[in-house]
Protein backbone atom coordinates (compact mmCIF):
# COMPACT_ATOMS: atom_id res chain seq x y z
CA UNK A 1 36.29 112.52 -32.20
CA UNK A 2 32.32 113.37 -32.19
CA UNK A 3 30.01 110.76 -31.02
CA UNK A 4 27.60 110.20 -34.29
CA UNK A 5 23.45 111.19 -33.23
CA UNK A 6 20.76 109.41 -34.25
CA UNK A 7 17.29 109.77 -33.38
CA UNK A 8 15.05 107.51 -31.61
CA UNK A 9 11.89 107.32 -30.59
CA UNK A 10 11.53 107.13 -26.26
CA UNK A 11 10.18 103.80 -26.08
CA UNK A 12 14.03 102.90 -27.14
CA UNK A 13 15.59 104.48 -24.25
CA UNK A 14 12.49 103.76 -21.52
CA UNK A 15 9.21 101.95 -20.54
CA UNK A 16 6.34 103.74 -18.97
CA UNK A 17 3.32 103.15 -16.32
CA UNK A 18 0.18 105.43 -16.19
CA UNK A 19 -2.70 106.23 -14.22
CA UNK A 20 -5.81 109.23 -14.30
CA UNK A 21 -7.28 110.74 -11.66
CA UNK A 22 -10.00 113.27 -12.54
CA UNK A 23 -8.64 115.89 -15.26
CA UNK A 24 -5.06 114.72 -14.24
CA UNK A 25 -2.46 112.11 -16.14
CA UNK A 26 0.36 110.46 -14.43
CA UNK A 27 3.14 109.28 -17.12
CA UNK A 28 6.33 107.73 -14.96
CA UNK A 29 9.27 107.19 -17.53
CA UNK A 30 11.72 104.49 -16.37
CA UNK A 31 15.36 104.04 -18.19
CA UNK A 32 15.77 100.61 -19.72
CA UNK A 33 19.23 100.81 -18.59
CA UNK A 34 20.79 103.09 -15.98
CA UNK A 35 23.37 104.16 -18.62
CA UNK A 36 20.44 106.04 -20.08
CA UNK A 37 18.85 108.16 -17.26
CA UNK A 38 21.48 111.46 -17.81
CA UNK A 39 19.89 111.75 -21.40
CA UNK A 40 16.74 111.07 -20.53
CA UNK A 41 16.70 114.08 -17.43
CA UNK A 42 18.37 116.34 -20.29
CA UNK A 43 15.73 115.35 -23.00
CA UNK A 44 12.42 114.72 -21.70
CA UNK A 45 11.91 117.95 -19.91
CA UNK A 46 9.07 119.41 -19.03
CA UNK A 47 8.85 121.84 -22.03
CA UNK A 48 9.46 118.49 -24.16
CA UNK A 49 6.51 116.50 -22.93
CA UNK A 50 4.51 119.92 -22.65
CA UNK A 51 5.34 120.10 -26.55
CA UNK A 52 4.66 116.34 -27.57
CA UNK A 53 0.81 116.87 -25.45
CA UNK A 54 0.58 120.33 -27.26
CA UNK A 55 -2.84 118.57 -29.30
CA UNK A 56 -4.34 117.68 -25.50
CA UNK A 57 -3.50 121.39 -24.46
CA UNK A 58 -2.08 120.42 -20.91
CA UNK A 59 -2.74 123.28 -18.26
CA UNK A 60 0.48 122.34 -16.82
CA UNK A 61 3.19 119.46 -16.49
CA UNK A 62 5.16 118.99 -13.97
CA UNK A 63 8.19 116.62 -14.07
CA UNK A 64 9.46 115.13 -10.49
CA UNK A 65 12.88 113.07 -10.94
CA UNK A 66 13.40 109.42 -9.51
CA UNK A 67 17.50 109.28 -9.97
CA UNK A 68 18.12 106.41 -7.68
CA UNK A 69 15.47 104.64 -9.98
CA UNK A 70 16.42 105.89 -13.19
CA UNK A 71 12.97 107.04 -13.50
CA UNK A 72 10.52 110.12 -13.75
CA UNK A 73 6.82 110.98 -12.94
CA UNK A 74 5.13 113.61 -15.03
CA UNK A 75 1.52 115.16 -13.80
CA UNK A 76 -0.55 116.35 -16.93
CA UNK A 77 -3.53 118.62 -15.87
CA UNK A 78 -6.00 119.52 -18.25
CA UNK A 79 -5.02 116.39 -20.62
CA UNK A 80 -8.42 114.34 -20.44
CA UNK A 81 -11.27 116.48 -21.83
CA UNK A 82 -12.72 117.07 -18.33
CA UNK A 83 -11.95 113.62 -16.66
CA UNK A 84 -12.49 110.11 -18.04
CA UNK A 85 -16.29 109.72 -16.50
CA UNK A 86 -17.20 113.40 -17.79
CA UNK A 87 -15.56 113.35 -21.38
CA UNK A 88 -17.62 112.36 -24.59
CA UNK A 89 -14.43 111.15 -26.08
CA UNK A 90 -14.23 107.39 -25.06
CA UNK A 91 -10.34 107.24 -25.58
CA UNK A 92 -9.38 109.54 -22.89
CA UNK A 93 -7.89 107.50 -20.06
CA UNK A 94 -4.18 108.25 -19.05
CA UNK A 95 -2.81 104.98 -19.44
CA UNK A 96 -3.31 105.32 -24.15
CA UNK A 97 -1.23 108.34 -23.07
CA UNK A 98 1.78 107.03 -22.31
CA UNK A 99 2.15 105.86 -25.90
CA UNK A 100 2.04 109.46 -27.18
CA UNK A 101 4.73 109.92 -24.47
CA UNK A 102 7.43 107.22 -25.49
CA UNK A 103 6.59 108.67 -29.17
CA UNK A 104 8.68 111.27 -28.38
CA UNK A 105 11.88 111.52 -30.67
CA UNK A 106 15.01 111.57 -28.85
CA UNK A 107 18.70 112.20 -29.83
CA UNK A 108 20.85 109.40 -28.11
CA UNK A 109 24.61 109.29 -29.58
CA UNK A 110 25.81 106.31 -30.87
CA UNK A 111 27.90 105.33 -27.94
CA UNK A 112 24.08 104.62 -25.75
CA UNK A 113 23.47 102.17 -28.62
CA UNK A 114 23.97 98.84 -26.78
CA UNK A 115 21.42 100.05 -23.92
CA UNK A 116 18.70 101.00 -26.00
CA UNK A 117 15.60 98.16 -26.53
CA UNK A 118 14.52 96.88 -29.97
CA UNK A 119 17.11 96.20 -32.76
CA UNK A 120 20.10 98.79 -33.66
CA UNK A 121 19.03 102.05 -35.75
């Protein structure tokens, strides 16, 4: 018997934290529930997120995995129009990226259902 898919958007499955440094975004992604973190690792890769930021034209991400904290850190360069003090767009910090981030669709089957946050889909 197949496990039905559905599709979901990241926020669902995880939370994030942010920070900037210069040209440079930090996005961690942390599993709401540890049943989660094997989908997540196979899902939000680093071609994923490089696809989702594909408007900000990263110069490279780089994903480092947390597993005994059901968690991962990506590093965006190139993401914030030159840095936060030097852009001219005033939206550029890191941290109003990590909405684009948990934006991302993912497919979760519907076994995962219980774990996810917000009501069922």
């Amino acid at each position: 018997m197949t496990d039905t898919v559905f599709t979901v958007p990241l926020y669902r499955l995880a939370h994030g934290r942010t920070g900037d440094k210069g040209d440079r975004s930090n996005i961690s992604v942390i599993a709401w529930h540890p049943a989660l973190w094997d989908l997540l690792a196979a899902q939000v890769t680093e071609e994923a997120v490089a696809r989702q930021f594909a408007r900000r034209r990263p110069s490279r991400v780089t994903r480092h995995l947390l597993p005994n904290l059901h968690a991962m850190n990506f590093v965006l360069d190139g993401v914030l129009d030159g840095g936060v003090n030097d852009a001219l767009n005033l939206d550029s910090h890191g941290k109003a990226l990590s909405f684009l981030l948990l934006d991302m669709p993912v497919q979760v089957p519907a076994s995962l259902q219980p774990h996810l946050a917000g009501p069922p889909a």
